[in-house]
C-alpha atoms as a PDB file:
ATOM      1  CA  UNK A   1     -13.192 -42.336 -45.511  1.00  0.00           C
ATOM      2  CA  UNK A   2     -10.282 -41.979 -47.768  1.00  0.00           C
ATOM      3  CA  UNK A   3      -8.944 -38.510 -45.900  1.00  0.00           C
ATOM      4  CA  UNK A   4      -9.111 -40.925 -42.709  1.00  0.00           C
ATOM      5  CA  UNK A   5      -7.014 -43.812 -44.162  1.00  0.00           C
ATOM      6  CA  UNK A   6      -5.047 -41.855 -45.455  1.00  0.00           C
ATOM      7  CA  UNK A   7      -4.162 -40.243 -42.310  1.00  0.00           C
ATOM      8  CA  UNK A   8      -3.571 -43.367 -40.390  1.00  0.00           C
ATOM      9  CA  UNK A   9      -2.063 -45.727 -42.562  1.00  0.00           C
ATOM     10  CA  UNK A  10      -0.790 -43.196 -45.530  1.00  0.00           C
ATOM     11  CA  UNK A  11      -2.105 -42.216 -49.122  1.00  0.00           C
ATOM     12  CA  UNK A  12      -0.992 -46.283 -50.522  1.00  0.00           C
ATOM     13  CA  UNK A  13      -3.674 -47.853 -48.716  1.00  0.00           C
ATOM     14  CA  UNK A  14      -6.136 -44.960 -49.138  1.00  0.00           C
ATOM     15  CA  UNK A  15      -5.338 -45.740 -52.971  1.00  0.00           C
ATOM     16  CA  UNK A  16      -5.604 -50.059 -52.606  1.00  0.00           C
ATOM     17  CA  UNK A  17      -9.007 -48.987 -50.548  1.00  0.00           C
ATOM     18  CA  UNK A  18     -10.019 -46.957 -53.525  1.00  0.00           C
ATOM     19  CA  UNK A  19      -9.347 -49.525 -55.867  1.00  0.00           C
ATOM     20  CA  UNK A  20     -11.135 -52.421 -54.124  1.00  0.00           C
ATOM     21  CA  UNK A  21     -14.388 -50.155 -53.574  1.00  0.00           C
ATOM     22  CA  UNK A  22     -14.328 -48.981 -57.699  1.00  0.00           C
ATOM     23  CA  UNK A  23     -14.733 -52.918 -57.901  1.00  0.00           C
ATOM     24  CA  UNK A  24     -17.254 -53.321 -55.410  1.00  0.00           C
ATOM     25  CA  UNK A  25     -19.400 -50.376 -57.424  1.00  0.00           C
ATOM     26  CA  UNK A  26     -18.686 -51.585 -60.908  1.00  0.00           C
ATOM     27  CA  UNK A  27     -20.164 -55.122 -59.307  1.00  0.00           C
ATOM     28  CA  UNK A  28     -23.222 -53.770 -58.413  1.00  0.00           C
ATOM     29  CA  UNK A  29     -23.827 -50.954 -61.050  1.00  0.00           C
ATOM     30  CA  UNK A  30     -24.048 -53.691 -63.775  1.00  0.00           C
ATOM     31  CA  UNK A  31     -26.693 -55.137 -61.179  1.00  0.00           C
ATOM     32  CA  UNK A  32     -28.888 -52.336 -60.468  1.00  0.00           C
ATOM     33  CA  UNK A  33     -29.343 -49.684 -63.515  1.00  0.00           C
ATOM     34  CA  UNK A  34     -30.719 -46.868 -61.409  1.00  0.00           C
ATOM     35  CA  UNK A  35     -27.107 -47.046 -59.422  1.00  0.00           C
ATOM     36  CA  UNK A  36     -24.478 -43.865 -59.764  1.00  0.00           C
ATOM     37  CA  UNK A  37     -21.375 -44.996 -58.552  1.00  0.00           C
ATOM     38  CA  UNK A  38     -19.370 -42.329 -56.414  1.00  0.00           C
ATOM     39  CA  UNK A  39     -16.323 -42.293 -57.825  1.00  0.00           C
ATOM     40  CA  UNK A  40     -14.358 -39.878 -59.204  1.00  0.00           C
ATOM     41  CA  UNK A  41     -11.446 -38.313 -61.000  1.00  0.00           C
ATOM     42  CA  UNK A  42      -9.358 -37.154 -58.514  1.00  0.00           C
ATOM     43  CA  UNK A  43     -10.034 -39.082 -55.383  1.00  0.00           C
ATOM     44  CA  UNK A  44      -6.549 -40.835 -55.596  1.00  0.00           C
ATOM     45  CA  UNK A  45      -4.116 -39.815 -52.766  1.00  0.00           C
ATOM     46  CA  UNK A  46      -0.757 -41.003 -53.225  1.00  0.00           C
ATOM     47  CA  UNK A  47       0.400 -38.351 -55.516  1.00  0.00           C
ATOM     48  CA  UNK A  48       2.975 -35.797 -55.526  1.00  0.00           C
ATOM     49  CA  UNK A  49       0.736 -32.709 -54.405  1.00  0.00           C
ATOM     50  CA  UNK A  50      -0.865 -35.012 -51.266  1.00  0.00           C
ATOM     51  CA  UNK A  51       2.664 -35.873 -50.208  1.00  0.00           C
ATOM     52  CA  UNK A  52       4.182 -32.802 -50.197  1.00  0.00           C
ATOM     53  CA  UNK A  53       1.467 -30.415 -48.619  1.00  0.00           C
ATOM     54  CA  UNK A  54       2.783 -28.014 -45.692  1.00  0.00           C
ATOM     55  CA  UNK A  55       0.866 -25.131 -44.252  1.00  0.00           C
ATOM     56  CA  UNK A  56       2.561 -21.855 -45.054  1.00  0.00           C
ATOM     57  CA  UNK A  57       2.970 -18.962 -42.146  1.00  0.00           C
ATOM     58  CA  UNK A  58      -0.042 -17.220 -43.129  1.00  0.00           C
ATOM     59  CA  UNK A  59      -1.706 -21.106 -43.023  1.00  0.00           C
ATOM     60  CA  UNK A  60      -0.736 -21.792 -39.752  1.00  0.00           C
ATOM     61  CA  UNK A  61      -1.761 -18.659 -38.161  1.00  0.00           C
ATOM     62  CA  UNK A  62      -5.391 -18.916 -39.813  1.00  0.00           C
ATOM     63  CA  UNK A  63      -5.252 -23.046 -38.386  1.00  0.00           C
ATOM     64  CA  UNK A  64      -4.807 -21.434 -34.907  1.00  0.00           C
ATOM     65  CA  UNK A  65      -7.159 -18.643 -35.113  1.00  0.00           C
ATOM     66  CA  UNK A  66      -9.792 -20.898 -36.225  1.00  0.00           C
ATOM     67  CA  UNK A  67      -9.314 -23.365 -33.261  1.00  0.00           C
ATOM     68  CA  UNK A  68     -10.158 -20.215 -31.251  1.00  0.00           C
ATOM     69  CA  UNK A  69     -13.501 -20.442 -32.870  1.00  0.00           C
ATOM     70  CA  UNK A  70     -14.027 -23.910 -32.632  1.00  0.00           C
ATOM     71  CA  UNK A  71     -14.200 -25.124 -28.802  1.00  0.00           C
ATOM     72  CA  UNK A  72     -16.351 -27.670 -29.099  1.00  0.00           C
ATOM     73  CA  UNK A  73     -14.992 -30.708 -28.167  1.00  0.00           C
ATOM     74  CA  UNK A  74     -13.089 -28.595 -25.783  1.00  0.00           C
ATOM     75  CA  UNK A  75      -9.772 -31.103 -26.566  1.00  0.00           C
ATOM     76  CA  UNK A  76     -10.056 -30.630 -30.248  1.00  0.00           C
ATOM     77  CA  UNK A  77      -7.951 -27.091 -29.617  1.00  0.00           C
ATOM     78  CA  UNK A  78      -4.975 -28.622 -28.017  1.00  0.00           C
ATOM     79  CA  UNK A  79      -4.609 -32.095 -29.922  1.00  0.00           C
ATOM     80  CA  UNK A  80      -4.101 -30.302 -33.228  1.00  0.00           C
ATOM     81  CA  UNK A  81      -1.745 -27.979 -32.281  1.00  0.00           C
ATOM     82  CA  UNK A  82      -0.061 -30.819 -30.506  1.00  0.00           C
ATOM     83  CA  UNK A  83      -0.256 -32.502 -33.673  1.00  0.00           C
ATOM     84  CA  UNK A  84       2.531 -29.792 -35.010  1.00  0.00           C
ATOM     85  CA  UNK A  85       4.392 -28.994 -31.963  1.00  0.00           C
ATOM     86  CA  UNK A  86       5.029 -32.935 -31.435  1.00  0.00           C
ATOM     87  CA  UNK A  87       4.990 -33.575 -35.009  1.00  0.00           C
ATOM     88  CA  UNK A  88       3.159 -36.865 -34.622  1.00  0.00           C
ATOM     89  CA  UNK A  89       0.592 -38.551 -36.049  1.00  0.00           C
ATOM     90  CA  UNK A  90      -2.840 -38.346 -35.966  1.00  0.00           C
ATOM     91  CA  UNK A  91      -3.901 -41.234 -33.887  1.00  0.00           C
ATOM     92  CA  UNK A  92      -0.317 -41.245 -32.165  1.00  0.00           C
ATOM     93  CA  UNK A  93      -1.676 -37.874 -30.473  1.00  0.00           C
ATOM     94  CA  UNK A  94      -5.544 -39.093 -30.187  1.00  0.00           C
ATOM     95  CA  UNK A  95      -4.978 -41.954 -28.040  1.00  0.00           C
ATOM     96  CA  UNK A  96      -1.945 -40.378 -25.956  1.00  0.00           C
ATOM     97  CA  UNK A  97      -2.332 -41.602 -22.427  1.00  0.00           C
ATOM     98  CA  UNK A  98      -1.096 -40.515 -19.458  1.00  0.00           C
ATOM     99  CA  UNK A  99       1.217 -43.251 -18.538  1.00  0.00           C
ATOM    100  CA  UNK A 100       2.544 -42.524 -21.145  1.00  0.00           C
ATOM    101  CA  UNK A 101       3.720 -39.132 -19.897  1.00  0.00           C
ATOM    102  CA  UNK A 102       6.594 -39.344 -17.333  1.00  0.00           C
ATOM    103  CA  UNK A 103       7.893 -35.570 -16.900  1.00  0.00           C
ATOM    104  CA  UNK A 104       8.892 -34.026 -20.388  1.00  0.00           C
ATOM    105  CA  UNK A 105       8.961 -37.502 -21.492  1.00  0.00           C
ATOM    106  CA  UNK A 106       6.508 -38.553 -23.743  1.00  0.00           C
ATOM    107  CA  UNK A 107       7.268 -42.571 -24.537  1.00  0.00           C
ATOM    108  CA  UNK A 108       4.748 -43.588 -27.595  1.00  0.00           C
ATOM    109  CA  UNK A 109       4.534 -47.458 -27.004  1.00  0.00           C
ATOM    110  CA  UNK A 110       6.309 -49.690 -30.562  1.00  0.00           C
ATOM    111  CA  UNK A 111       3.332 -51.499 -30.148  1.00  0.00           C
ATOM    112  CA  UNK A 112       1.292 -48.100 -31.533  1.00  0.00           C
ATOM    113  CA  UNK A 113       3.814 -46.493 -33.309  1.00  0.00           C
ATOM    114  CA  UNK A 114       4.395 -46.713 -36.936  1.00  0.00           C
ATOM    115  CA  UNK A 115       7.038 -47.589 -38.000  1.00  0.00           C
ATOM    116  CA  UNK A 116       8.764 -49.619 -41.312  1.00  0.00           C
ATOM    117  CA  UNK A 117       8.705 -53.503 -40.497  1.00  0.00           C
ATOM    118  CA  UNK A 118      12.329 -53.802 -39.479  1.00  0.00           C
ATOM    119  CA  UNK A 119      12.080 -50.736 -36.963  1.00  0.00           C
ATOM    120  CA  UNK A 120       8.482 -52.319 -35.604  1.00  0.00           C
ATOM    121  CA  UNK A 121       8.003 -52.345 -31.771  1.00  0.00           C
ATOM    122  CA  UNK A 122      10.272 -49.706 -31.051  1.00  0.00           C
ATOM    123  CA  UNK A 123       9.215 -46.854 -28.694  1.00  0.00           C
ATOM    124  CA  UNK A 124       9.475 -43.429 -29.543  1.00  0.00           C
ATOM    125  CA  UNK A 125      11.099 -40.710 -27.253  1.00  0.00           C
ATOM    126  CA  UNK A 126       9.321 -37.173 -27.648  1.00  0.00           C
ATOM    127  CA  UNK A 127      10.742 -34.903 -25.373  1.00  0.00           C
ATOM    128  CA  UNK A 128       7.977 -31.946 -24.563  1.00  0.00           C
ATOM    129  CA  UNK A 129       8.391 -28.565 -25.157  1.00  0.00           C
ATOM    130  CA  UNK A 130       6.946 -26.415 -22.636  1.00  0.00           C
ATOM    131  CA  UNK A 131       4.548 -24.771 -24.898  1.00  0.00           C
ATOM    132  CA  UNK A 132       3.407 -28.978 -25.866  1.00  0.00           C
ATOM    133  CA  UNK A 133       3.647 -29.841 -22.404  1.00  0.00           C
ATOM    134  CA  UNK A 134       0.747 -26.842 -21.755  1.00  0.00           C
ATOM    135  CA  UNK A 135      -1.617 -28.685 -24.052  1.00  0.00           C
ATOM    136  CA  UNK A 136      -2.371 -31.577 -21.509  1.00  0.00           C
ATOM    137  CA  UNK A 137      -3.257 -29.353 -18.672  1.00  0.00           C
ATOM    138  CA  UNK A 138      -2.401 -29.324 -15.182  1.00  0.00           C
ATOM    139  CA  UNK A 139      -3.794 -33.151 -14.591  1.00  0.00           C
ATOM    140  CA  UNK A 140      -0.374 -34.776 -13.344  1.00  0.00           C
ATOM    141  CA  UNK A 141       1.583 -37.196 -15.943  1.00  0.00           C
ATOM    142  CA  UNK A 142       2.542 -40.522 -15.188  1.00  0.00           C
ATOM    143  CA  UNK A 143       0.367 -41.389 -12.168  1.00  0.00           C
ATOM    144  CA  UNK A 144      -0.668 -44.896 -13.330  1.00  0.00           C
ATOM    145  CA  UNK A 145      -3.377 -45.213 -10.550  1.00  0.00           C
ATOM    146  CA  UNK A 146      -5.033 -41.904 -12.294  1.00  0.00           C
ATOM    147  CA  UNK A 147      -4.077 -42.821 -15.761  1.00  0.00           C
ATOM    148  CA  UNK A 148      -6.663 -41.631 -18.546  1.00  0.00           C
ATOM    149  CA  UNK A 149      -6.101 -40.431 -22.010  1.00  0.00           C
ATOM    150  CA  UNK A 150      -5.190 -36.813 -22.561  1.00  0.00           C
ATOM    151  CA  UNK A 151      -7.419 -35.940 -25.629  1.00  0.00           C
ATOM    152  CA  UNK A 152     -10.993 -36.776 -24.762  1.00  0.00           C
ATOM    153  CA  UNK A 153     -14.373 -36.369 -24.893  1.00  0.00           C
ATOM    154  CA  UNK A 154     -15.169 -38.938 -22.495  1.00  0.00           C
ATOM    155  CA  UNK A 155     -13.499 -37.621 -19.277  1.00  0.00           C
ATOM    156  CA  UNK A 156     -10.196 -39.814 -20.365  1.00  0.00           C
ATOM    157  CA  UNK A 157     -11.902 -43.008 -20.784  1.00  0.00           C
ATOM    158  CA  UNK A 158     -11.397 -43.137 -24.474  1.00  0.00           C
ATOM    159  CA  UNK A 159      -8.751 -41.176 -26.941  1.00  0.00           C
ATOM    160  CA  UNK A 160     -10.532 -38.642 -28.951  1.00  0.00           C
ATOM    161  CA  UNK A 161     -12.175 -40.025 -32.231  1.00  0.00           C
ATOM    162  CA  UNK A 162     -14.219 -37.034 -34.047  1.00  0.00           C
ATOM    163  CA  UNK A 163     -11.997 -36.455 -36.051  1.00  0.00           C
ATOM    164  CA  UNK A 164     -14.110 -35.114 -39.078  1.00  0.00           C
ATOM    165  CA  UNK A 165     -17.098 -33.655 -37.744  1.00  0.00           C
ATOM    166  CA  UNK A 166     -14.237 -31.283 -35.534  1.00  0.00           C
ATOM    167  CA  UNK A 167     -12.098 -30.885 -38.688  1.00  0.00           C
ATOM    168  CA  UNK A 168     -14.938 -29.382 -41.337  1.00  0.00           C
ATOM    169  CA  UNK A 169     -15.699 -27.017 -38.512  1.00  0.00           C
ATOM    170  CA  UNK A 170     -12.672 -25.798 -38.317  1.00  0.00           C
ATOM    171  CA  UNK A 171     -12.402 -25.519 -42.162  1.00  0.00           C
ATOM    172  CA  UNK A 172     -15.930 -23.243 -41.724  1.00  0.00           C
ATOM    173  CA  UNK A 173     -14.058 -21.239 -38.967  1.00  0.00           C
ATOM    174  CA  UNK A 174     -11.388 -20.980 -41.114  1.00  0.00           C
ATOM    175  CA  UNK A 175     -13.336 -19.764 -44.241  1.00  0.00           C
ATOM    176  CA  UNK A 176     -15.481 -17.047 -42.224  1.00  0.00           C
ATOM    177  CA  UNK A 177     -12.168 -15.876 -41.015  1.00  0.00           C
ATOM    178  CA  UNK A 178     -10.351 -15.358 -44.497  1.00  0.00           C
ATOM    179  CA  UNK A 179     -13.568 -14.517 -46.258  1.00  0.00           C
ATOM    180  CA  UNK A 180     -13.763 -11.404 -43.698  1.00  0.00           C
ATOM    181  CA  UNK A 181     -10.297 -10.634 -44.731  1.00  0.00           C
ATOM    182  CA  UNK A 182     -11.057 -10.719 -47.996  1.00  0.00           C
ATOM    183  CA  UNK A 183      -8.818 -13.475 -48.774  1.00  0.00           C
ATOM    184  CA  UNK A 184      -8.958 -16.285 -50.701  1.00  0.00           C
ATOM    185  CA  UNK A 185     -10.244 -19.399 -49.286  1.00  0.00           C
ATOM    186  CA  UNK A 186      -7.214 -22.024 -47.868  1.00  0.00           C
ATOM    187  CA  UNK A 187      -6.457 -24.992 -50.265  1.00  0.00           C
ATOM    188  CA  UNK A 188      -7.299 -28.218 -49.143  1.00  0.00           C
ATOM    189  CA  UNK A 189      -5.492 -29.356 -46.172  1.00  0.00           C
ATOM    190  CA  UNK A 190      -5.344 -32.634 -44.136  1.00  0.00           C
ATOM    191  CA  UNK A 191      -4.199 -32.880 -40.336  1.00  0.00           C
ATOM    192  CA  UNK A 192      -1.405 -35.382 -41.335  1.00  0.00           C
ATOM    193  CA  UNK A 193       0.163 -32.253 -43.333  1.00  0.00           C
ATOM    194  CA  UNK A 194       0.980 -30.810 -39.860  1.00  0.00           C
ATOM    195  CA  UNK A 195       3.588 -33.852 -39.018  1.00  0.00           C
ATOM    196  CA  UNK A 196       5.122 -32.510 -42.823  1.00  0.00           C
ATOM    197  CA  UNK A 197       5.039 -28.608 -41.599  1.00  0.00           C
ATOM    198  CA  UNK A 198       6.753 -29.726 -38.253  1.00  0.00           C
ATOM    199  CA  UNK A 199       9.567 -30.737 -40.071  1.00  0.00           C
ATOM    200  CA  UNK A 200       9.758 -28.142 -42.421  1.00  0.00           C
ATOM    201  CA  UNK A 201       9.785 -25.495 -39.493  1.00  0.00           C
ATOM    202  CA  UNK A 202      12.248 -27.633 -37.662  1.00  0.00           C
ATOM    203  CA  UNK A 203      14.948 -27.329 -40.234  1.00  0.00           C
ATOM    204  CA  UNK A 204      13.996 -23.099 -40.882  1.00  0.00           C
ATOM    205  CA  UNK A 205      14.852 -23.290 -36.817  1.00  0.00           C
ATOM    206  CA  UNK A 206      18.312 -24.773 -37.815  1.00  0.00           C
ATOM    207  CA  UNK A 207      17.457 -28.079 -36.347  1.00  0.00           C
ATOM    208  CA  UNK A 208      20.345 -30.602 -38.314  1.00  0.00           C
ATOM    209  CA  UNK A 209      18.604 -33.019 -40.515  1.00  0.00           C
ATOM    210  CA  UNK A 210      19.356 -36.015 -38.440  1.00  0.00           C
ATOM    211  CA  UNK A 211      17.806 -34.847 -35.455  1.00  0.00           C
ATOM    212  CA  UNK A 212      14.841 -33.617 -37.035  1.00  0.00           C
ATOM    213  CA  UNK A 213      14.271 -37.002 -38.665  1.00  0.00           C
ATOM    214  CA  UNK A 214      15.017 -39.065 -35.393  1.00  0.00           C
ATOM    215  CA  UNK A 215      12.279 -36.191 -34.159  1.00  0.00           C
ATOM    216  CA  UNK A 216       9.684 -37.639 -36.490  1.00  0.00           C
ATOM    217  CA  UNK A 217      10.693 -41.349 -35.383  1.00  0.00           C
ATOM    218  CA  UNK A 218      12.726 -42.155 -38.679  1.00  0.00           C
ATOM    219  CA  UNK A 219      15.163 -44.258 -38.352  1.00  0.00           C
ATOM    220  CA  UNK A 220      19.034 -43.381 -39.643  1.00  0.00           C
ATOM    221  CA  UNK A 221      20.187 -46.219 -41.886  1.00  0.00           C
ATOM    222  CA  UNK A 222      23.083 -47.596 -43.229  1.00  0.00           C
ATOM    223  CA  UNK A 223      26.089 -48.365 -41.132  1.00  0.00           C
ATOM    224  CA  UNK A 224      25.837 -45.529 -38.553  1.00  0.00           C
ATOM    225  CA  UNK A 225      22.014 -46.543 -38.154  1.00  0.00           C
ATOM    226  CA  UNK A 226      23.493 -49.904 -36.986  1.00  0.00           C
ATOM    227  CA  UNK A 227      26.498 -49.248 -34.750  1.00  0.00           C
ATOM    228  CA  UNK A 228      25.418 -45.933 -33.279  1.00  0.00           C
ATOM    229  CA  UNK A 229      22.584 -46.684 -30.721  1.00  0.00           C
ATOM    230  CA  UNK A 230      22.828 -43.158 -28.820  1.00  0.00           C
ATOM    231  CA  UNK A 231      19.372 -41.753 -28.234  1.00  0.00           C
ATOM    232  CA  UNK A 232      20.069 -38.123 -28.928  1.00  0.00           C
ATOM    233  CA  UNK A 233      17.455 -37.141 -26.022  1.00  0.00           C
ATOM    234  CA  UNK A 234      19.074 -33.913 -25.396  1.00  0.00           C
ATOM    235  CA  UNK A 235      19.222 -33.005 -29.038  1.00  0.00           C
ATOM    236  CA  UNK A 236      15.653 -34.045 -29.478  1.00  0.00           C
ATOM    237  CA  UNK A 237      14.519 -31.590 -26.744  1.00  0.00           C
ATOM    238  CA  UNK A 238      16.535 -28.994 -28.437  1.00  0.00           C
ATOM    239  CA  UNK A 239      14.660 -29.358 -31.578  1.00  0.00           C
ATOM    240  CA  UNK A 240      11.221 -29.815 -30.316  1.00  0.00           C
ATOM    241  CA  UNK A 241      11.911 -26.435 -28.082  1.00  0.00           C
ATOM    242  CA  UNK A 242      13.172 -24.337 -31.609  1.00  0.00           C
ATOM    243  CA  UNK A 243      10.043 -25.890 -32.996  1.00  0.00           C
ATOM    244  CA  UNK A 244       7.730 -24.350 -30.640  1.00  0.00           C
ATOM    245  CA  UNK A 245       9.757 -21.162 -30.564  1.00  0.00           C
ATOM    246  CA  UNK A 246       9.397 -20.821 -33.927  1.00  0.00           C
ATOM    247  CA  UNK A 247       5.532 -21.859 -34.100  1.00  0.00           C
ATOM    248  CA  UNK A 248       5.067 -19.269 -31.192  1.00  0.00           C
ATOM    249  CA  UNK A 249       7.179 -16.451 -33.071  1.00  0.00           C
ATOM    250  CA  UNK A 250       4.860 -16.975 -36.352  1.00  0.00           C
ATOM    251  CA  UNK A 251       1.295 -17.167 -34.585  1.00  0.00           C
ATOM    252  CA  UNK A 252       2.340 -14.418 -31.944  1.00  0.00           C
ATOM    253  CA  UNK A 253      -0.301 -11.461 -33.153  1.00  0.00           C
ATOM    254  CA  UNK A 254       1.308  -8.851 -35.195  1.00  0.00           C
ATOM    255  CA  UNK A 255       1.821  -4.884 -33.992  1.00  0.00           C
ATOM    256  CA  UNK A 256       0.107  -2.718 -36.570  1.00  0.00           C
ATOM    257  CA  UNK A 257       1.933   0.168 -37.120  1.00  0.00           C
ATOM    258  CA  UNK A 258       1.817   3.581 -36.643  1.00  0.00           C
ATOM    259  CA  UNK A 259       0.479   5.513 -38.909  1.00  0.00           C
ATOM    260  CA  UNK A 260       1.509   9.284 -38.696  1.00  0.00           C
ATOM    261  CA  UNK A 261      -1.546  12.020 -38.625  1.00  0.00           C
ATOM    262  CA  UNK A 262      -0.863  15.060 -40.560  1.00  0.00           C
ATOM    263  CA  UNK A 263      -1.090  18.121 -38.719  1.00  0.00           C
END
């Protein structure tokens, strides 16, 4: 429950959650002796280690070889990865809908974006990569008279919602594949640290800071935030293309090399 919270509305109100269900089972423990509360050391999110998670190469590639083993729900695949290359949010990604979707343009509605209360209500541009723009198949974009949402389990009538059952199979995948290896088993990791690696990768693609951040749908402050109003669109594409470059380059499978036989 908190993992989800966290994810949608960030690891603050996972932590005021927390707090108000500690009271709930101190209320009734003093009520029923036979009761073991379920709370524990460590279940706090907002600290330093939860906000500044990213998935390393090695990380990334095991994420994507693991969604190879997981396709069931068959959209689960494609909304995480889009979940990197578009470096949105979770839900931002679960309930994107096709008229939404006009070309390369992907126009998140202010009324479902998150954003800090000043910025509120303000659509966000996300320009598609190609390699994004694969994820939603080959059903046509835009067509309100056909409009559906992309990642579903419901042949578009609803966004897709499993998000744990899909994500602690992918964790098993994940496991089996590194405990083959021999390799340690990944440290925890959330979906919402994906939106954290996007930007990470964008700047080791040489994406400039302001573009990445107007990428994620932050706004620039100060005075240039005020009197500068240019959407960047074409710099935005730029950035989400390096992006996907760069994700492509790093899960692309690796050429062993030759070994030389002695005569």
């Amino acid at each position: 429950m908190l993992d989800d919270i966290a994810d949608d509305s960030g690891p603050v109100m996972a932590d005021r959650t927390l707090a108000h269900f500690r009271k709930a089972c101190r209320w009734y423990s003093i009520r029923d002796d036979g009761f073991n509360s379920p709370i524990v050391p460590g279940m706090a999110r907002s600290d330093s280690e939860a906000r500044n998670r990213i998935l390393s190469d090695d990380e990334i590639r095991d994420v994507w070889a693991g969604l190879k083993v997981v396709t069931e729900p068959a959209c689960y695949a494609p909304f995480v990865k889009s979940l990197l290359l578009c470096a949105t949010r979770r839900n931002e990604s679960a309930l994107m809908h096709s008229s939404e979707v006009d070309g390369d343009a992907w126009i998140i509605p202010g009324e479902r974006y998150k954003r800090l209360p000043k910025h509120k209500g303000c659509d966000h541009l996300i320009p598609l990569s190609p390699q994004a723009k694969a994820l939603m198949g080959e059903k046509p974009m835009g067509c309100r008279a056909n409009a559906s949402y992309v990642f579903s389990t419901t042949n578009g009538e609803k966004g897709f919602t499993g998000f744990s059952k899909a994500k602690r199979a992918l964790d098993k995948a994940i496991a089996e594949i590194r405990k083959k290896e021999g390799r340690d088993p990944m440290p925890s990791w959330r979906l919402h640290d994906l939106r954290r690696t996007a930007r990470t990768l964008m700047s080791q693609a040489g994406v400039l800071p302001d573009h990445a951040e107007r990428c994620l749908g932050h706004i620039v402050g100060g005075v240039r935030g005020t009197y500068d109003k240019y959407e960047f669109r074409e710099e935005k594409k730029q950035a989400f293309i390096k992006l996907a470059d760069l994700v492509a380059e790093i899960v692309a499978p690796r050429e062993k090399p030759d070994i030389a036989v002695a005569a």
